[in-house]
N, C-alpha and C. Protein backbone atom coordinates (compact mmCIF):
# COMPACT_ATOMS: atom_id res chain seq x y z
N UNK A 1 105.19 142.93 84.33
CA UNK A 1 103.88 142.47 84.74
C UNK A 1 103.28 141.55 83.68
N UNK A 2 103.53 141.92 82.65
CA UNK A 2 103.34 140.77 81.43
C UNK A 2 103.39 139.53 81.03
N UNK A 3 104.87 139.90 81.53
CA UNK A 3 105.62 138.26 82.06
C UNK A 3 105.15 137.51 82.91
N UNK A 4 104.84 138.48 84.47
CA UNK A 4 103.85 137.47 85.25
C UNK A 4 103.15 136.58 84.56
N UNK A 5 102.23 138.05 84.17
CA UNK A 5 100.45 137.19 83.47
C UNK A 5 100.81 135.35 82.59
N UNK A 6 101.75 136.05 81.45
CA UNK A 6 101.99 134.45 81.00
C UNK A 6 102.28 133.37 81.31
N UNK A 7 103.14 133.61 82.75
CA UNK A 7 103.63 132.46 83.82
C UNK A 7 102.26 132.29 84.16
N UNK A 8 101.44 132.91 84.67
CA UNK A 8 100.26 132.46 85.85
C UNK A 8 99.49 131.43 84.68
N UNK A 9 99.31 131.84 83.43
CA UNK A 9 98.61 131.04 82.22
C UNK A 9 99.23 129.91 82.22
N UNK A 10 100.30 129.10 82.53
CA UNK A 10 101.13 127.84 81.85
C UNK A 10 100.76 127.30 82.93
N UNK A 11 99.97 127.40 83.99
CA UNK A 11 99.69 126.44 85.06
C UNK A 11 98.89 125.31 84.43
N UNK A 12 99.15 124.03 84.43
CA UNK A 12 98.42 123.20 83.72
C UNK A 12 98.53 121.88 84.83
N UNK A 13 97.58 121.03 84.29
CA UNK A 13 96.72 119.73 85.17
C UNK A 13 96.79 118.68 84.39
N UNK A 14 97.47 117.03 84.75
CA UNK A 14 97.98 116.28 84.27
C UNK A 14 96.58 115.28 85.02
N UNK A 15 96.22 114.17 84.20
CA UNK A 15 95.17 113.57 84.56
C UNK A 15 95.12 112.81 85.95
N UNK A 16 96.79 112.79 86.56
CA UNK A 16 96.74 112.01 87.31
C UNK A 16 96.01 112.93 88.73
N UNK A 17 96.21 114.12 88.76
CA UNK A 17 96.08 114.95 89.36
C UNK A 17 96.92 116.03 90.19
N UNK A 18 98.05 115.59 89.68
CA UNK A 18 99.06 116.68 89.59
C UNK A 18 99.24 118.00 89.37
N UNK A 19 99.23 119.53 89.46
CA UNK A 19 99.15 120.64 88.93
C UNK A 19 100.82 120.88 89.07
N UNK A 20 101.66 121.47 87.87
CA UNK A 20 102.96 121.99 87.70
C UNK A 20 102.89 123.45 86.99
N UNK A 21 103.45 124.20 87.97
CA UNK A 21 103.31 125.91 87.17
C UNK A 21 104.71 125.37 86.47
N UNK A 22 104.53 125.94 85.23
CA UNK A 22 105.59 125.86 84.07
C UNK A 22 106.11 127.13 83.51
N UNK A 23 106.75 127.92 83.48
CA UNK A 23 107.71 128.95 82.95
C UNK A 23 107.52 128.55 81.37
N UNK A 24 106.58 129.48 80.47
CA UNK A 24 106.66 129.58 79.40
C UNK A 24 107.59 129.26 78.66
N UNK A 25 108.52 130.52 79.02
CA UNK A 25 109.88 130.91 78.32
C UNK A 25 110.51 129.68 78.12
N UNK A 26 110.69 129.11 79.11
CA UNK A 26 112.15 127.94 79.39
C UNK A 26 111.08 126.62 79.73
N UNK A 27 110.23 126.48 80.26
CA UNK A 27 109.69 124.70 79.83
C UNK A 27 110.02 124.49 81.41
N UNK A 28 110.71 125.65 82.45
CA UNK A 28 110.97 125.00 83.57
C UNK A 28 109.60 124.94 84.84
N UNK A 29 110.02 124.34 85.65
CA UNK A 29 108.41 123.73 86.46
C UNK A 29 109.08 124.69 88.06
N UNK A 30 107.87 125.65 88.19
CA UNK A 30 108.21 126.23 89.14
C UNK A 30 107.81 126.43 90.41
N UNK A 31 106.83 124.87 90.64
CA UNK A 31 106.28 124.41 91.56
C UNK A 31 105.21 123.44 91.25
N UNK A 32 104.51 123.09 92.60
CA UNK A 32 104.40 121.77 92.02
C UNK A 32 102.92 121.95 93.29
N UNK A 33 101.90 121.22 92.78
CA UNK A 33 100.80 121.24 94.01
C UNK A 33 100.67 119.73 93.56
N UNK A 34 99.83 118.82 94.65
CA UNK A 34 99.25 117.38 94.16
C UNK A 34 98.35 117.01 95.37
N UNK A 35 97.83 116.09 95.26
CA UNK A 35 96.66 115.14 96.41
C UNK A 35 97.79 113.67 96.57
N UNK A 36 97.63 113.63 98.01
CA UNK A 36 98.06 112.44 98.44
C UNK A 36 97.49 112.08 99.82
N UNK A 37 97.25 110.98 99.89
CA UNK A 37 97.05 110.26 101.82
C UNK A 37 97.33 110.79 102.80
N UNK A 38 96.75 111.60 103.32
CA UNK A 38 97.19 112.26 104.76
C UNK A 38 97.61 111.36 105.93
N UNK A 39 98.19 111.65 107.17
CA UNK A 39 98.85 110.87 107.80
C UNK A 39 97.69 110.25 108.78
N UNK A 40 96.83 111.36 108.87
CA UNK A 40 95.81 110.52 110.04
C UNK A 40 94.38 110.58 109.33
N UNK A 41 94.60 111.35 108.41
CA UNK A 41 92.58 111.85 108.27
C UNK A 41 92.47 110.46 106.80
N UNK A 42 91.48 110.12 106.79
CA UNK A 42 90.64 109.19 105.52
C UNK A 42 90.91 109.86 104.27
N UNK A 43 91.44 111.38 104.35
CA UNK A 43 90.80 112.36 102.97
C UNK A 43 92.13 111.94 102.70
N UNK A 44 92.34 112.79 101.34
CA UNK A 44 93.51 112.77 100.02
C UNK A 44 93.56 114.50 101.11
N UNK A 45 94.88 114.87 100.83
CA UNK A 45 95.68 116.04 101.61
C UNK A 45 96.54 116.43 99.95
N UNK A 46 95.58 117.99 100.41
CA UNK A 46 96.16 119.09 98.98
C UNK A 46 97.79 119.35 99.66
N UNK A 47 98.85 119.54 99.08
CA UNK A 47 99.81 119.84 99.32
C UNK A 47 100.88 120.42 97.80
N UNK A 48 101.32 121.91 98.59
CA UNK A 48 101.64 122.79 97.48
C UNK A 48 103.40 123.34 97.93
N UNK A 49 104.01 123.16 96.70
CA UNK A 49 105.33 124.22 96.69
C UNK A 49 105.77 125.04 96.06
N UNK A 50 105.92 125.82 95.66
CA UNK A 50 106.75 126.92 95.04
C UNK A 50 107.84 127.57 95.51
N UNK A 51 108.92 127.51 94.08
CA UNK A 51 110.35 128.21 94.32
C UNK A 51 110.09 129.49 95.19
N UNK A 52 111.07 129.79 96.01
CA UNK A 52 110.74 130.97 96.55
C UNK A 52 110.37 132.59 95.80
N UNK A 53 111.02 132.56 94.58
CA UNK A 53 111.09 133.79 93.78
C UNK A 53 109.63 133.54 93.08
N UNK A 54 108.90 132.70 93.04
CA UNK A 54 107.90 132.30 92.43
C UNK A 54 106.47 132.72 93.75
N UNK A 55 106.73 133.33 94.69
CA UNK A 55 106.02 132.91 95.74
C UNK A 55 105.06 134.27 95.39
N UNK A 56 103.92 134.55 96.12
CA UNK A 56 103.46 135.94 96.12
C UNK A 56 102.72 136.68 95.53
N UNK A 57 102.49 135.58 94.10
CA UNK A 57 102.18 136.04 92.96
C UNK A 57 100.78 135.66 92.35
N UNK A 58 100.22 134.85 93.27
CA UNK A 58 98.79 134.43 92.52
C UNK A 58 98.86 132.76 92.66
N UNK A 59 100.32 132.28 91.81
CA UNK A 59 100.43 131.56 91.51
C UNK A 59 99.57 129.93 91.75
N UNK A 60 100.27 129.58 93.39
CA UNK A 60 99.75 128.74 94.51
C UNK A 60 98.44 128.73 94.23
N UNK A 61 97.68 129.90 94.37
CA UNK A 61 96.14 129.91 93.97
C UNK A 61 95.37 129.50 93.59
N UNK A 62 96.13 130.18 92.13
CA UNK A 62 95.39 129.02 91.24
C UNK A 62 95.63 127.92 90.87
N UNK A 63 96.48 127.31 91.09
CA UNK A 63 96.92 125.94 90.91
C UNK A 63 95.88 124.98 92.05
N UNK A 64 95.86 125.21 93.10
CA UNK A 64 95.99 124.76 94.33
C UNK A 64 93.76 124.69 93.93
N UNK A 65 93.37 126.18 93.42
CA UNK A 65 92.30 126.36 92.53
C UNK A 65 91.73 124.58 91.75
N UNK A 66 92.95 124.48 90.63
CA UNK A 66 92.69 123.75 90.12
C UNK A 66 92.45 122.36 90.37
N UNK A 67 93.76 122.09 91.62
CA UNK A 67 93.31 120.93 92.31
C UNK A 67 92.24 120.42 92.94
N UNK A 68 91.73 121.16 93.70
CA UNK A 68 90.35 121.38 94.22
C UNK A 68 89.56 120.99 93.01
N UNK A 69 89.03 121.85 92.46
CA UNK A 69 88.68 121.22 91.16
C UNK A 69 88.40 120.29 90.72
N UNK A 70 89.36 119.63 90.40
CA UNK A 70 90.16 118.51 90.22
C UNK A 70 89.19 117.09 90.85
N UNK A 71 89.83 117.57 91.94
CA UNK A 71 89.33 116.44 93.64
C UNK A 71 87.78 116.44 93.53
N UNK A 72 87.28 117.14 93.18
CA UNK A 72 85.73 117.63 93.90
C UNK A 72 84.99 117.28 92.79
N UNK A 73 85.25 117.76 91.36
CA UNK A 73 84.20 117.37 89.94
C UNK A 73 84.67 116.52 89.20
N UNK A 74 86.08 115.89 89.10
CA UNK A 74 86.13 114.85 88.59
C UNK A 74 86.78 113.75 89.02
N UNK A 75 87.10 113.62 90.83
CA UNK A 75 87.13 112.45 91.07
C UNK A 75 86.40 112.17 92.13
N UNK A 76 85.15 113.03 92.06
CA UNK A 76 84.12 112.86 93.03
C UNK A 76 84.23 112.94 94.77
N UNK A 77 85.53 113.15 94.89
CA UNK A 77 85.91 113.56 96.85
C UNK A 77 84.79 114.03 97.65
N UNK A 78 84.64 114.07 98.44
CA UNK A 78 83.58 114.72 99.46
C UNK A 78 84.35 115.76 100.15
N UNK A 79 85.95 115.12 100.55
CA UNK A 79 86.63 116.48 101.11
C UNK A 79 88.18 116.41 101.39
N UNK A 80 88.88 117.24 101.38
CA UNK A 80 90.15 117.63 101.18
C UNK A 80 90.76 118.22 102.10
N UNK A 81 91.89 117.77 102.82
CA UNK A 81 92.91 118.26 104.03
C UNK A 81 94.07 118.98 103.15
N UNK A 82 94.44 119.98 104.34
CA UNK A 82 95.82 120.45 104.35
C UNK A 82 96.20 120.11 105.63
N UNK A 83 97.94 120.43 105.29
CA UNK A 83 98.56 120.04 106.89
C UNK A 83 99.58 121.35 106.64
N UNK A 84 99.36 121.98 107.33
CA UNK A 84 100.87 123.26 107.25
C UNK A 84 101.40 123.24 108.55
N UNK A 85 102.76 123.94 109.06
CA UNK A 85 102.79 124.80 110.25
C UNK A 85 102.50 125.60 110.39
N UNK A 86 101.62 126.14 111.95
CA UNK A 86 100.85 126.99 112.51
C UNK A 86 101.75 128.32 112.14
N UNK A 87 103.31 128.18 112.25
CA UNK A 87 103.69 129.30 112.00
C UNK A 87 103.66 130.35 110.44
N UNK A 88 103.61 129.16 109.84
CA UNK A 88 103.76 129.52 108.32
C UNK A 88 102.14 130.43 107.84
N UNK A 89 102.09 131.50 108.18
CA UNK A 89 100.82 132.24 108.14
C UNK A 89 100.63 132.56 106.81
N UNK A 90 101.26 132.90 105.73
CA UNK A 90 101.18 132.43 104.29
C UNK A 90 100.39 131.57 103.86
N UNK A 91 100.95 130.30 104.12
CA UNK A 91 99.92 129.28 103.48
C UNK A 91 98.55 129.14 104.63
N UNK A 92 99.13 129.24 105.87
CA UNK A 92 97.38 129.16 106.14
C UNK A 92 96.11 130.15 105.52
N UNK A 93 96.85 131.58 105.28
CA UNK A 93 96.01 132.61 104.83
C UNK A 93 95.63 132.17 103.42
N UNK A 94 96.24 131.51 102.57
CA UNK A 94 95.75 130.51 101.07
C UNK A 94 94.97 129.40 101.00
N UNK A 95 95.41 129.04 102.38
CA UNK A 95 94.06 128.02 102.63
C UNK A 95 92.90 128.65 102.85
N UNK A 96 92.80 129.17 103.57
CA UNK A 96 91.77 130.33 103.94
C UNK A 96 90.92 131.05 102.71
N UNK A 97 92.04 131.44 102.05
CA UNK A 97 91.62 131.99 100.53
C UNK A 97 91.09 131.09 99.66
N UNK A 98 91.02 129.69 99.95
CA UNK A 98 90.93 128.71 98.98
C UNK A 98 89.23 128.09 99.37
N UNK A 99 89.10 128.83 100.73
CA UNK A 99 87.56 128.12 101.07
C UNK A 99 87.70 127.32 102.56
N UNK A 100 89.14 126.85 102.63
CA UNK A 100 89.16 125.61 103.44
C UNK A 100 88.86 126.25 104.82
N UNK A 101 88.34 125.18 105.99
CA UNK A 101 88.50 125.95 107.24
C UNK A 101 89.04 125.23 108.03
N UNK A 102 89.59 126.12 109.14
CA UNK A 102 90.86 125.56 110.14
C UNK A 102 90.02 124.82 111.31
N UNK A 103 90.54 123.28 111.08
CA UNK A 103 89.82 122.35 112.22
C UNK A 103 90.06 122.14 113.44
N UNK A 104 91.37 121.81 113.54
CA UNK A 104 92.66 121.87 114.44
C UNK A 104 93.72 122.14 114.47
N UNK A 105 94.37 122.22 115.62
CA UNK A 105 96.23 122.51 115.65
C UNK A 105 96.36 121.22 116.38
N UNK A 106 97.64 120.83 116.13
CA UNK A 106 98.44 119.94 116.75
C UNK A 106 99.29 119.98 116.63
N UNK A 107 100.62 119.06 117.52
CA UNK A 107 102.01 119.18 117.29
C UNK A 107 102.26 117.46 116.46
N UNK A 108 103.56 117.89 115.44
CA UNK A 108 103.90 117.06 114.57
C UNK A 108 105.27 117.53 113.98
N UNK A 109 106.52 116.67 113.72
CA UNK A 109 107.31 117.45 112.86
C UNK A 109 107.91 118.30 114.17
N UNK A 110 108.10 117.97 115.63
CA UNK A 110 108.35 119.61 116.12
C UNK A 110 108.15 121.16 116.56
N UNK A 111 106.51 120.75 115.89
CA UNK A 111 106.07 122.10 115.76
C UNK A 111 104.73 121.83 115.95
N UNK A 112 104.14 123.19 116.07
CA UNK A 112 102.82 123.45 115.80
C UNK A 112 101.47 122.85 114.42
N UNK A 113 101.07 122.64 114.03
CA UNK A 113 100.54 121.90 112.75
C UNK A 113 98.90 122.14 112.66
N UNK A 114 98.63 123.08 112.33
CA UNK A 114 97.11 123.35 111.85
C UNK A 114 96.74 122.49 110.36
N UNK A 115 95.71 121.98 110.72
CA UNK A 115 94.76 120.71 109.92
C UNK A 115 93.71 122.03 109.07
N UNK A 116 93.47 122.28 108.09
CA UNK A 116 92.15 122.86 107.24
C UNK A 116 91.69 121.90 106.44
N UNK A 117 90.58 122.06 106.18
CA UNK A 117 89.13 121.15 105.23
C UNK A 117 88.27 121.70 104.37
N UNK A 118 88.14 121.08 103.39
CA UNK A 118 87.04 121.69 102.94
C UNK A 118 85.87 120.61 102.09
N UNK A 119 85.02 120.71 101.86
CA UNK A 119 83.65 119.90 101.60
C UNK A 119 83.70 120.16 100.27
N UNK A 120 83.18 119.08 99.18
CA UNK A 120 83.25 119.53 97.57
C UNK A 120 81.85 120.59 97.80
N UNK A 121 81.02 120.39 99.20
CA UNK A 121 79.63 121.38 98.40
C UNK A 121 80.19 123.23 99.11
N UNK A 122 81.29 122.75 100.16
CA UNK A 122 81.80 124.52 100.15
C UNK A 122 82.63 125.29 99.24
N UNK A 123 83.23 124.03 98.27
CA UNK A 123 84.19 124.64 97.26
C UNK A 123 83.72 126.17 96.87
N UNK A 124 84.67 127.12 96.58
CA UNK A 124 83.65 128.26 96.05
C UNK A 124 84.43 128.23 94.33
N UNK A 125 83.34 128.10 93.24
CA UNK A 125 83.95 127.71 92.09
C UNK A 125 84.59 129.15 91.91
N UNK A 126 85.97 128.94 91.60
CA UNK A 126 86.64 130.69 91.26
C UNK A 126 85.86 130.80 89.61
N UNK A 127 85.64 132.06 89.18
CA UNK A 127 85.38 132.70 88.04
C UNK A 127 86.14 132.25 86.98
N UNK A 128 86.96 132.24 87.27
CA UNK A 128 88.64 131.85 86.25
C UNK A 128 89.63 131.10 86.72
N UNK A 129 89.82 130.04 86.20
CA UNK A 129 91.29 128.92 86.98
C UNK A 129 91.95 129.38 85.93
């Protein structure tokens, strides 16, 4: 559990706006969150991965935490998309956890595709990134 804790600490934020969870121990990058152009909406679209053994753990959170962050107090955004599949109930429930709320579903990719948002004035500032 120790080990967790120090992994969840090496999550760090590169100016461009990048967040990379980093593995203390070894320097290795064990996921990766960032802002980029969504396909249909005006906003910058949060988008997050983590190794699978990495999953479960907080991690996504706070990173995903920091981006927000990020987007909202220092590059002034008004508001922020995700795009997941409807099936993937994981990350919608992190979106969820993150503040964002579910706008629409649509199909894209094959599948189902729920759209979430969130406003820099709904951000909820976490206690601790």
């Amino acid at each position: 559990m120790e080990a967790a804790a120090s992994r969840a600490e090496a999550i760090i934020a590169d100016p461009g706006g990048q967040v990379q969870v980093i593995r203390p121990d070894t320097g290795e990058a064990v996921g990766l969150v960032w802002l980029a152009p969504h396909h249909d909406e005006p906003d910058l679209e949060l988008s997050l991965v983590l190794l699978p053994e990495w999953q479960g753990r907080g991690h996504a959170f706070r990173a995903a935490s920091q981006i927000l962050h990020h987007a909202f107090h220092q590059r002034g955004l008004p508001r922020v998309v995700a795009e997941t599949q409807s099936a993937n109930r994981r990350c919608g429930a992190l979106l969820l956890r993150l503040g964002m709320v579910l706008e629409r579903s649509f199909q894209r990719f094959g599948a189902e595709q729920s759209l979430h948002a969130i406003r820099r004035e709904e951000f909820p500032e976490p206690a601790r990134l």
